[in-house]
C-alpha atoms as a PDB file:
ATOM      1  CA  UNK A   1      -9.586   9.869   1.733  1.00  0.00           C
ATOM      2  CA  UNK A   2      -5.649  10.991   2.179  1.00  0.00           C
ATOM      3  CA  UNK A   3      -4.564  14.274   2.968  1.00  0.00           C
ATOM      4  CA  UNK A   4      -1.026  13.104   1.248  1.00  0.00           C
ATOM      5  CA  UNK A   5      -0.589  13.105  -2.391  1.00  0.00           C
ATOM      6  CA  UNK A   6       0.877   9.892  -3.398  1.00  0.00           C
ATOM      7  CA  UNK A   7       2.722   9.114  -6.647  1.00  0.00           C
ATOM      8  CA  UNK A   8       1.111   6.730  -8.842  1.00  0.00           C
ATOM      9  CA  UNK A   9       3.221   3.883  -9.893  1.00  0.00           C
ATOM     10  CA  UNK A  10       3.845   5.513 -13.748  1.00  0.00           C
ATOM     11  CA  UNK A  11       5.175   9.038 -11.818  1.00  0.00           C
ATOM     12  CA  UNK A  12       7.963   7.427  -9.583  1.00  0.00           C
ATOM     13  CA  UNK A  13      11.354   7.709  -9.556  1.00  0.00           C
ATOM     14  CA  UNK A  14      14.845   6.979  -7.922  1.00  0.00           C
ATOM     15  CA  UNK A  15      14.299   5.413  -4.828  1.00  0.00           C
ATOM     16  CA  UNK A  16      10.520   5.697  -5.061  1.00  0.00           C
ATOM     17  CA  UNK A  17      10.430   3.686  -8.302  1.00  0.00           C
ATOM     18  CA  UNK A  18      12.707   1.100  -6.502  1.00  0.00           C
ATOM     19  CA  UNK A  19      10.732   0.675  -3.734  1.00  0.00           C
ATOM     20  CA  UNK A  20       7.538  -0.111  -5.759  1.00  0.00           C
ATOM     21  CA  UNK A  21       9.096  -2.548  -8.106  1.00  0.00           C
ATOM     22  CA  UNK A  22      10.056  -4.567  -4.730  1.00  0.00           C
ATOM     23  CA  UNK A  23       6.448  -4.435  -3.971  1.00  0.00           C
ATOM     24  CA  UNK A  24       5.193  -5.069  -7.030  1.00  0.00           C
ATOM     25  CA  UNK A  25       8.042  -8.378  -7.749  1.00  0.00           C
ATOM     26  CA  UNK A  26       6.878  -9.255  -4.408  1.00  0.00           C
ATOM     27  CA  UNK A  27       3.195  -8.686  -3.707  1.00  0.00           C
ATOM     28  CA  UNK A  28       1.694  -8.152  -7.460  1.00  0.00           C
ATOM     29  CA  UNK A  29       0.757  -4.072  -6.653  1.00  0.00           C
ATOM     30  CA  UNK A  30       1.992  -1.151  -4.593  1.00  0.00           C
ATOM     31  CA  UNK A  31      -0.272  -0.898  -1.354  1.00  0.00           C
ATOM     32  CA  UNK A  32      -1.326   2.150   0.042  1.00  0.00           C
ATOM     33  CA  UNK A  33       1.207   1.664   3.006  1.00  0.00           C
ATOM     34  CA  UNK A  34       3.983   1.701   0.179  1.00  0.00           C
ATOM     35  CA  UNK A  35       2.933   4.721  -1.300  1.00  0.00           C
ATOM     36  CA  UNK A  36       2.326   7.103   1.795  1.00  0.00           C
ATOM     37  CA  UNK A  37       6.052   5.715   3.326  1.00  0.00           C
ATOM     38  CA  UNK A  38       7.864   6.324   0.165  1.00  0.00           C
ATOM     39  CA  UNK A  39       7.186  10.318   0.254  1.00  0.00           C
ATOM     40  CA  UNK A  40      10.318  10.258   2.317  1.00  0.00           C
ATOM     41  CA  UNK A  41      12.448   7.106   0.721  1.00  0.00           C
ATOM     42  CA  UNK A  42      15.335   7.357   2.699  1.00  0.00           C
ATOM     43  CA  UNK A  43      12.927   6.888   5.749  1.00  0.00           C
ATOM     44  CA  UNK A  44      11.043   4.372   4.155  1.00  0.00           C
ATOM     45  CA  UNK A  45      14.177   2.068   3.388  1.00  0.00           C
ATOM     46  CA  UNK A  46      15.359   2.602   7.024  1.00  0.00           C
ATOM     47  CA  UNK A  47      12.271   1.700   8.846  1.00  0.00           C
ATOM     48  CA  UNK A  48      12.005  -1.089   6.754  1.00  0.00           C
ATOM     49  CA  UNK A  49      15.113  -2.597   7.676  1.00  0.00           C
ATOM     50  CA  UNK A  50      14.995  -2.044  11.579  1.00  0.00           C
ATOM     51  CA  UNK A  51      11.903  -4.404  10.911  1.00  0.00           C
ATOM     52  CA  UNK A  52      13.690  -6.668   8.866  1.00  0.00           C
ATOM     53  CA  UNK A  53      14.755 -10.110  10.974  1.00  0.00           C
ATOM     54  CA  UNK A  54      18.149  -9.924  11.358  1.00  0.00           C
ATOM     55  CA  UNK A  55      19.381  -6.856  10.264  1.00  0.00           C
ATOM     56  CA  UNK A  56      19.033  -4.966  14.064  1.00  0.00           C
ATOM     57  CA  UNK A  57      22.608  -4.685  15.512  1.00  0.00           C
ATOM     58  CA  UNK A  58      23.914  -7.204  18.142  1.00  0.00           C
ATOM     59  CA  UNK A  59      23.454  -5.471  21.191  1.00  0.00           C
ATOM     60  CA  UNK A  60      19.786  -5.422  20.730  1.00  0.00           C
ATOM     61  CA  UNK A  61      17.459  -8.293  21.712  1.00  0.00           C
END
């Protein structure tokens, strides 16, 4: 059981919405993961691409 309310997949918008039509292109559904991240999308979209191969800046390793 969550102590976060998550948005089902028919109540998202903006960013939300975009993130969980990646997932669902991608995987076939919106995982649980997906929904508790994308309460904050902006945080979300960033933490997704500082996992992303390739897309850290040069002067990391």
């Amino acid at each position: 059981m969550t102590i976060l309310r998550m948005i089902p997949e028919a109540e998202a918008d903006g960013l939300q919405a975009g993130i969980y039509s990646d997932d669902i292109r991608s995987l076939g559904h919106v995982p649980s993961h997906t929904k508790a991240m994308s309460l904050n999308p902006e945080a979300y979209l960033a933490w997704e691409a500082s996992t992303t191969p390739g897309s850290r800046p040069a002067r990391w390793p």
